[in-house]
PDB file of N, CA and C in Angstrom:
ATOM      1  N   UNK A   1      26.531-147.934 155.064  1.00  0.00           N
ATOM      2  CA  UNK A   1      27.333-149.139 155.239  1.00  0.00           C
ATOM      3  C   UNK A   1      28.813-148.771 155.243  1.00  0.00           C
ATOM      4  N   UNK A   2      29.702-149.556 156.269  1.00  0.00           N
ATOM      5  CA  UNK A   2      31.048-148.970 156.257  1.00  0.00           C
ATOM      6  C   UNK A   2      31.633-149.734 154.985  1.00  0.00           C
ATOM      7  N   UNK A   3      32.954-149.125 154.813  1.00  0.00           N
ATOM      8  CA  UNK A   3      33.791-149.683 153.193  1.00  0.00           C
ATOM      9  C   UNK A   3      34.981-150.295 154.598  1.00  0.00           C
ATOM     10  N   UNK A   4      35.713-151.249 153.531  1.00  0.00           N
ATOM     11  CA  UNK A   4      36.873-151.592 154.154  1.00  0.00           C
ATOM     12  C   UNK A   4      37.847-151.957 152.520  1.00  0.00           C
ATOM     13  N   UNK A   5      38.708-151.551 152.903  1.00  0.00           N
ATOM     14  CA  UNK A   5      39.769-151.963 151.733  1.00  0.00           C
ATOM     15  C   UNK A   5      40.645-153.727 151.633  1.00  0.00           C
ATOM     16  N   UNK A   6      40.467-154.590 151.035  1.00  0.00           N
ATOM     17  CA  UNK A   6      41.431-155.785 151.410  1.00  0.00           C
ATOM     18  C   UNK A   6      42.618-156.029 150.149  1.00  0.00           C
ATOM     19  N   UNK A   7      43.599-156.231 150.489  1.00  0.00           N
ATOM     20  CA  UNK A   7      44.563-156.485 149.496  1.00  0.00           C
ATOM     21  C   UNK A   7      44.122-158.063 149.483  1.00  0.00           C
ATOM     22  N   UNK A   8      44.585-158.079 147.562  1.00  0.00           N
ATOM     23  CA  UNK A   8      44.448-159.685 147.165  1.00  0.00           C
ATOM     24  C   UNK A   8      45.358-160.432 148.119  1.00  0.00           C
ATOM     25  N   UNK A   9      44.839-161.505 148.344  1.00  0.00           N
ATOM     26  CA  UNK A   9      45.419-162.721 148.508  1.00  0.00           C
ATOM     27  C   UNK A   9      44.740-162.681 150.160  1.00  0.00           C
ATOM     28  N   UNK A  10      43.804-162.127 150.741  1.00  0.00           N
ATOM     29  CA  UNK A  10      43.395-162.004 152.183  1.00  0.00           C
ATOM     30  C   UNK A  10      41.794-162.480 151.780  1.00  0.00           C
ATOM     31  N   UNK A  11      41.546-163.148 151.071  1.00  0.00           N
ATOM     32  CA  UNK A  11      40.062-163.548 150.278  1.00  0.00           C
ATOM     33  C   UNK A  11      39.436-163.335 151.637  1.00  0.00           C
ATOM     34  N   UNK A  12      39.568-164.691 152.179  1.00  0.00           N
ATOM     35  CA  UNK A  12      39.046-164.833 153.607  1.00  0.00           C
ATOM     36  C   UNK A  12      38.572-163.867 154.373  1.00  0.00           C
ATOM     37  N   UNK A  13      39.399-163.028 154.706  1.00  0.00           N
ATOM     38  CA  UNK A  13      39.249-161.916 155.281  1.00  0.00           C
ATOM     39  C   UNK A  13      38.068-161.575 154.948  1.00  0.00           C
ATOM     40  N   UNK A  14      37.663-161.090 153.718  1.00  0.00           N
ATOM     41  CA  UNK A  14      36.828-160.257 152.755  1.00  0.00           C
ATOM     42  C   UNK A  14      35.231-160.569 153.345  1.00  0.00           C
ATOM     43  N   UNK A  15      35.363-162.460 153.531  1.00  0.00           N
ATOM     44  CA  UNK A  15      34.185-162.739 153.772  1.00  0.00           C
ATOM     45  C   UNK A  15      33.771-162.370 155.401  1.00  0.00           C
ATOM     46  N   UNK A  16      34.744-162.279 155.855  1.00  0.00           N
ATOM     47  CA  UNK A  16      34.796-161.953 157.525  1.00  0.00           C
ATOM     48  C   UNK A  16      34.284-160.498 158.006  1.00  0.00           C
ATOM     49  N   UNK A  17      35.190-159.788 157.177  1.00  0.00           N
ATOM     50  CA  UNK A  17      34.307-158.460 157.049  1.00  0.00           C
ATOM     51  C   UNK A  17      32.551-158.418 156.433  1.00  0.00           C
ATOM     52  N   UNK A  18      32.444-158.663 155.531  1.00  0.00           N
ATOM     53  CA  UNK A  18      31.495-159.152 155.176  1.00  0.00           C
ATOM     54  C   UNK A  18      29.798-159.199 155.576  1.00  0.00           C
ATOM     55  N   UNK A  19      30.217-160.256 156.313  1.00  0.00           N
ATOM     56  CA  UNK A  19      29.067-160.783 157.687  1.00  0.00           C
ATOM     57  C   UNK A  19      28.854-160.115 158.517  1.00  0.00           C
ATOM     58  N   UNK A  20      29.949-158.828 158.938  1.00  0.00           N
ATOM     59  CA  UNK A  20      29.840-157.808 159.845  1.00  0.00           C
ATOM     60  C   UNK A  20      29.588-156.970 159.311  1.00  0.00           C
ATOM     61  N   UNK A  21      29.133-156.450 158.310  1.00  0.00           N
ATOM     62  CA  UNK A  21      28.632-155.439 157.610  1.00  0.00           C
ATOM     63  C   UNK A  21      29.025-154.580 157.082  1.00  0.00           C
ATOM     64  N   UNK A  22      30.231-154.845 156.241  1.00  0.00           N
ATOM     65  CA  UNK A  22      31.325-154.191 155.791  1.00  0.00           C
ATOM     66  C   UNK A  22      31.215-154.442 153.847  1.00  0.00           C
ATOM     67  N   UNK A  23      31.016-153.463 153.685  1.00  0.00           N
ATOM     68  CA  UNK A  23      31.706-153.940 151.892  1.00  0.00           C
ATOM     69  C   UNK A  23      32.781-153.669 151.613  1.00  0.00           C
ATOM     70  N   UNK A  24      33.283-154.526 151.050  1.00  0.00           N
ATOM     71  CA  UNK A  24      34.895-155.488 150.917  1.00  0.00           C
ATOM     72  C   UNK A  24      35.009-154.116 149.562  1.00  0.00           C
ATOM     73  N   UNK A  25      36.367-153.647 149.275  1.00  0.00           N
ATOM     74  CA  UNK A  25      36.568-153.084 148.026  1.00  0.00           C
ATOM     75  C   UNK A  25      38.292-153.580 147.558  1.00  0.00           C
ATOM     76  N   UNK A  26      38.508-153.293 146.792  1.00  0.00           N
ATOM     77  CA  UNK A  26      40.193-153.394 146.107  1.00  0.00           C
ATOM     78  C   UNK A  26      40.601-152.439 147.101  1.00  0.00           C
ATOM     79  N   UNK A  27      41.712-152.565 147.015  1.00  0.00           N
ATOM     80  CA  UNK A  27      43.246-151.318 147.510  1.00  0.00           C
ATOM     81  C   UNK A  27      42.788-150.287 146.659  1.00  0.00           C
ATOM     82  N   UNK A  28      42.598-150.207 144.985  1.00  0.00           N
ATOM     83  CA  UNK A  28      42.417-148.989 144.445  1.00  0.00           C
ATOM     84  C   UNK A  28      41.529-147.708 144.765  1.00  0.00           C
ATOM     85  N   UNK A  29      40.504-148.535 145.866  1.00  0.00           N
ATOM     86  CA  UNK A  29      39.305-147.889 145.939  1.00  0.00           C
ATOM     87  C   UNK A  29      39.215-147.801 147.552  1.00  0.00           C
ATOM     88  N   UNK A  30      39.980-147.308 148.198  1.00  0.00           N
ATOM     89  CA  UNK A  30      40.636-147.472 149.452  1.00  0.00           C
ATOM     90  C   UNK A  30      40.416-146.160 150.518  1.00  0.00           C
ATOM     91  N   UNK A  31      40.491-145.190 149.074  1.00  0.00           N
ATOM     92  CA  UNK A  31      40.112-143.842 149.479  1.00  0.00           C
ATOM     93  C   UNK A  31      38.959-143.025 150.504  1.00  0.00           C
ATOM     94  N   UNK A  32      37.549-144.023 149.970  1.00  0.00           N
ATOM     95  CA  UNK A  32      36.739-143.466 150.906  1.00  0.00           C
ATOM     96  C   UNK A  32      36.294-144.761 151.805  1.00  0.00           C
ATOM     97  N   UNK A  33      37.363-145.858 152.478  1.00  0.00           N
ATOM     98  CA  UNK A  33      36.867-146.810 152.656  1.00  0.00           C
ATOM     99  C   UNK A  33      37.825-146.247 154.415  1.00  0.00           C
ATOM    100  N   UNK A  34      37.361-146.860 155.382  1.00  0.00           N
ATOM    101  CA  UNK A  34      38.104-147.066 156.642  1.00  0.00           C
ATOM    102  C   UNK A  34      38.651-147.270 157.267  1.00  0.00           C
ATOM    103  N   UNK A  35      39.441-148.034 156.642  1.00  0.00           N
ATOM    104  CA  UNK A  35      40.833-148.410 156.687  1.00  0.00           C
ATOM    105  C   UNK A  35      41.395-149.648 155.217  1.00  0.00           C
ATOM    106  N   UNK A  36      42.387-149.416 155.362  1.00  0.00           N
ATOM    107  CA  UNK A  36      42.992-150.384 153.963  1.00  0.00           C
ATOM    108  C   UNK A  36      43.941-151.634 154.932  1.00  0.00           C
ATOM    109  N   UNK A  37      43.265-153.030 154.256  1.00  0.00           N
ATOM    110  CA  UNK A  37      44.119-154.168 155.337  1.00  0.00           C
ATOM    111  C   UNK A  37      44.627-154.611 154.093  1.00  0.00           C
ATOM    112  N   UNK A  38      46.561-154.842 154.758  1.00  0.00           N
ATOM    113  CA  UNK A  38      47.136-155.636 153.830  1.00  0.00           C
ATOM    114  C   UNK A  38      48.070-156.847 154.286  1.00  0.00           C
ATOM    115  N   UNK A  39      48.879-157.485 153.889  1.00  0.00           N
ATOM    116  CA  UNK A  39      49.069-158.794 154.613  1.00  0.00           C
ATOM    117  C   UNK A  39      50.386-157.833 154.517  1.00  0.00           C
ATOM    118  N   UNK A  40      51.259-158.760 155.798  1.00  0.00           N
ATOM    119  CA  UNK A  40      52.547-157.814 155.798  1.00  0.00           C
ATOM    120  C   UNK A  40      53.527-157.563 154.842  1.00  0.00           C
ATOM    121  N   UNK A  41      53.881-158.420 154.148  1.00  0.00           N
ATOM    122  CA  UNK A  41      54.616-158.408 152.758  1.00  0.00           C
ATOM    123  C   UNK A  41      54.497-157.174 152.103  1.00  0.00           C
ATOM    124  N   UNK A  42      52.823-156.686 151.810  1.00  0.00           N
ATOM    125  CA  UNK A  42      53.596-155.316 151.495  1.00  0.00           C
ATOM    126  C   UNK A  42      52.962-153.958 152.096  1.00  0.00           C
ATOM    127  N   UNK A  43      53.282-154.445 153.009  1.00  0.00           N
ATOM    128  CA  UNK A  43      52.779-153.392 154.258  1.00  0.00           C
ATOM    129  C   UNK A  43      53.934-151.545 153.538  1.00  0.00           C
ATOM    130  N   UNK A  44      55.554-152.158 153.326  1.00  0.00           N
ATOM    131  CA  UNK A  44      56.319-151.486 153.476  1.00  0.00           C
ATOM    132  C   UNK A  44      55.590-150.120 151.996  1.00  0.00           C
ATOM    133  N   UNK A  45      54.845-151.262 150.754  1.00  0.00           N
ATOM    134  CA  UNK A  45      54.668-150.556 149.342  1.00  0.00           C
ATOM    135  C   UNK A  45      53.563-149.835 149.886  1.00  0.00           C
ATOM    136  N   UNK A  46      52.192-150.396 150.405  1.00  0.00           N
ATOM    137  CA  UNK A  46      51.596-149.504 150.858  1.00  0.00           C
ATOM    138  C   UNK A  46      51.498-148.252 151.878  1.00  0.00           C
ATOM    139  N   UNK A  47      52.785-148.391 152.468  1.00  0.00           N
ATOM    140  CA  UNK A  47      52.572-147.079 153.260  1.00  0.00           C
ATOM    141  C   UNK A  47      53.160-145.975 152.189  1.00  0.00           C
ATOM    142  N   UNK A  48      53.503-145.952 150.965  1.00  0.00           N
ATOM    143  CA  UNK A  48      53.655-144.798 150.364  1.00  0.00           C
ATOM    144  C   UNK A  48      52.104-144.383 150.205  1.00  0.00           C
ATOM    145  N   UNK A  49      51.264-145.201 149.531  1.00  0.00           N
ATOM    146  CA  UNK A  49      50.152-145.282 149.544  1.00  0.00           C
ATOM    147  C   UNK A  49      49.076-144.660 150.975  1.00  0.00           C
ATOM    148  N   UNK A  50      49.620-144.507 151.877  1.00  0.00           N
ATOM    149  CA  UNK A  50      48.729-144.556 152.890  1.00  0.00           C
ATOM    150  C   UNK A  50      48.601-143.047 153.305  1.00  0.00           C
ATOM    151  N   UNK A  51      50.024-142.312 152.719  1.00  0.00           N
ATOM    152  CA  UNK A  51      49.781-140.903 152.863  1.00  0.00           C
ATOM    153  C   UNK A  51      49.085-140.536 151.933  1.00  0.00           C
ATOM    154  N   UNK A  52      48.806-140.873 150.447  1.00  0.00           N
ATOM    155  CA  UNK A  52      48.384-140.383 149.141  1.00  0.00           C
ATOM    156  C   UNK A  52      47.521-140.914 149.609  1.00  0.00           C
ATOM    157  N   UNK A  53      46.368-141.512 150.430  1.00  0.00           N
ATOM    158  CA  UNK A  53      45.370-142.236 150.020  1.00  0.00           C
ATOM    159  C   UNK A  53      44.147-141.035 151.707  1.00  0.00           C
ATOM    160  N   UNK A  54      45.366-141.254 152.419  1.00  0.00           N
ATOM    161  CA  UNK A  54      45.194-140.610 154.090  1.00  0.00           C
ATOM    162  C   UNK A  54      43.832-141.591 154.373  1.00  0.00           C
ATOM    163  N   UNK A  55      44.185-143.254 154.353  1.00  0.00           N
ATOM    164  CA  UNK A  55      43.339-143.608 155.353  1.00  0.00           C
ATOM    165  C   UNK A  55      44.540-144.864 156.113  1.00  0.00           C
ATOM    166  N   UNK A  56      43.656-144.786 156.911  1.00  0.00           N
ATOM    167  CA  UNK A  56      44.701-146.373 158.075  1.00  0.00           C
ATOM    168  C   UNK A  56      45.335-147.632 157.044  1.00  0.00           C
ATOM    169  N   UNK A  57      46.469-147.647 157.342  1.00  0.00           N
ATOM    170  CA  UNK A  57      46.835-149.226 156.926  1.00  0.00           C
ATOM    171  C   UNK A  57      46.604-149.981 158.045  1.00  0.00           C
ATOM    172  N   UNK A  58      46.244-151.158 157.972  1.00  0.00           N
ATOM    173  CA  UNK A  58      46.506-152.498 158.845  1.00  0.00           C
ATOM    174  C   UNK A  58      46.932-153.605 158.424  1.00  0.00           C
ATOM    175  N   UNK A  59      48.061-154.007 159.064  1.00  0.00           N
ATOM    176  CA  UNK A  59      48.549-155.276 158.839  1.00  0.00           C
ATOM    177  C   UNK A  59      48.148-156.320 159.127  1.00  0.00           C
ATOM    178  N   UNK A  60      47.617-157.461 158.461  1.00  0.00           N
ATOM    179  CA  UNK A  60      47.183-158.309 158.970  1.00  0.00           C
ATOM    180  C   UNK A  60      48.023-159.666 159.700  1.00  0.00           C
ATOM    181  N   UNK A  61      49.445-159.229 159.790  1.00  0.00           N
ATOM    182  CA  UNK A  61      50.530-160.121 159.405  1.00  0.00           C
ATOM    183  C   UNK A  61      50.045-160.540 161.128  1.00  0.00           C
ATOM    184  N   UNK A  62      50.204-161.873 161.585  1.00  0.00           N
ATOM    185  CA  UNK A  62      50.190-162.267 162.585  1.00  0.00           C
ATOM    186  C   UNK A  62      48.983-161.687 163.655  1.00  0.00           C
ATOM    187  N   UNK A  63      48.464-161.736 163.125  1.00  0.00           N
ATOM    188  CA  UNK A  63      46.901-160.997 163.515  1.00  0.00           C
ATOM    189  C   UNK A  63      45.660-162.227 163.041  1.00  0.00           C
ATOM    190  N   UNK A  64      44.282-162.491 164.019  1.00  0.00           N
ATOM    191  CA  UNK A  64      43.660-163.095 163.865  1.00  0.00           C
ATOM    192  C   UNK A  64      42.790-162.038 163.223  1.00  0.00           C
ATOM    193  N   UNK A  65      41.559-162.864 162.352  1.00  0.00           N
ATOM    194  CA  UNK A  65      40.710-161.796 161.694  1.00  0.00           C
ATOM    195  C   UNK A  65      39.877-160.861 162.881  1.00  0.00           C
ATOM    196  N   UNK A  66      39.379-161.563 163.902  1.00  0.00           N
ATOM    197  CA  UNK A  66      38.742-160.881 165.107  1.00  0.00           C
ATOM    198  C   UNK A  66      40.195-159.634 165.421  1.00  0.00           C
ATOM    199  N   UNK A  67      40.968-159.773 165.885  1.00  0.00           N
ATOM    200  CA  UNK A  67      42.008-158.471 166.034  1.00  0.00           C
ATOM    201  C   UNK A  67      42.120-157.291 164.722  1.00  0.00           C
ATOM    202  N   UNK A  68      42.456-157.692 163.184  1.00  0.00           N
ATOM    203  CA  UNK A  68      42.142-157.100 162.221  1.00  0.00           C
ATOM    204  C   UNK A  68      40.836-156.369 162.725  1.00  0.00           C
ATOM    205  N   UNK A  69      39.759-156.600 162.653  1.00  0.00           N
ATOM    206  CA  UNK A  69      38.104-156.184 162.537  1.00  0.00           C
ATOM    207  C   UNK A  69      38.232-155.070 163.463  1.00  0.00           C
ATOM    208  N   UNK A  70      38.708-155.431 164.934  1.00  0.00           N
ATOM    209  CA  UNK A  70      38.619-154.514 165.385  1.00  0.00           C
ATOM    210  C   UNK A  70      39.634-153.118 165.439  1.00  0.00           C
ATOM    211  N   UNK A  71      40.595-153.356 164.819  1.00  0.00           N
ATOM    212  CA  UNK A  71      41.667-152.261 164.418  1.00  0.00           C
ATOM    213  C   UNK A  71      40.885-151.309 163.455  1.00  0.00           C
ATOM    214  N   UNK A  72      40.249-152.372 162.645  1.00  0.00           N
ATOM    215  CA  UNK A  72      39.479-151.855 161.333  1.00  0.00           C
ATOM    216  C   UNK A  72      38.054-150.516 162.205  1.00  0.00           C
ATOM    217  N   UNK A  73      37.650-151.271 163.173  1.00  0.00           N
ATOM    218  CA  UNK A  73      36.418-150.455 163.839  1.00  0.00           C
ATOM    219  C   UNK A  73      36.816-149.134 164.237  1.00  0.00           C
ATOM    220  N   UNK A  74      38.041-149.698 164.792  1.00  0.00           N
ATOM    221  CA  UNK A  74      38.157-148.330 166.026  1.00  0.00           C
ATOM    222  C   UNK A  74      39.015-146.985 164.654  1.00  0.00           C
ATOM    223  N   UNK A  75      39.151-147.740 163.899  1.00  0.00           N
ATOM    224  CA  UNK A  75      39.991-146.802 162.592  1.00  0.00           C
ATOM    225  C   UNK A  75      38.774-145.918 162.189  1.00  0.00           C
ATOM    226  N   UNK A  76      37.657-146.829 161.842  1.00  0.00           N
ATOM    227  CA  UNK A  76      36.557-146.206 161.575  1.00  0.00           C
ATOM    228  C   UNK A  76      35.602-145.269 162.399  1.00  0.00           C
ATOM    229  N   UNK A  77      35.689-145.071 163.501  1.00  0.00           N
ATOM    230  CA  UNK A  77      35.053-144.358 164.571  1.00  0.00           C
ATOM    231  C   UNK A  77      35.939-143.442 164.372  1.00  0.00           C
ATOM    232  N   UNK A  78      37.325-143.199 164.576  1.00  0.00           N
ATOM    233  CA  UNK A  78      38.190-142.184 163.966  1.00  0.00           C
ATOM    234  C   UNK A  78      37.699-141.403 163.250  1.00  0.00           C
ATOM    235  N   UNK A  79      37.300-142.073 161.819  1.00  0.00           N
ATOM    236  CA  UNK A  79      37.186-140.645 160.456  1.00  0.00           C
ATOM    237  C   UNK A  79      35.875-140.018 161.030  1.00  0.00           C
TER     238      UNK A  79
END
């Protein structure tokens, strides 16, 4: 099963992934997950994070969840 990372406050999201067959984890646990989605606000804190962590950030900022998902896919065909 693929992992996906969601920062709080993207609940929604969580369930969206979800249904597509994704288990939802924290940011902390981001590491072996396929990409890490965060809302843009702190897009800027997590990219320190994104080298220490070396997986995809995605912003969800102005993005529908269908656009997210698939950023999230093609991130994942990547690793």
């Amino acid at each position: 099963m693929k992992r996906v990372a969601i920062s709080e406050g993207l609940g929604d999201l969580g369930d969206f992934f979800q249904k597509r067959g994704y288990t939802v984890v924290p940011p902390d646990e981001a590491d072996h997950s396929a990409a890490l989605v965060v809302s843009g606000m702190t897009e800027d804190f997590t990219g320190v994070q994104k080298r220490a962590l070396r997986v995809p950030v995605v912003s969800a900022e102005g993005k529908t969840p269908q656009e997210i998902f698939e950023q999230v896919e093609r991130a994942a065909d990547a690793r």
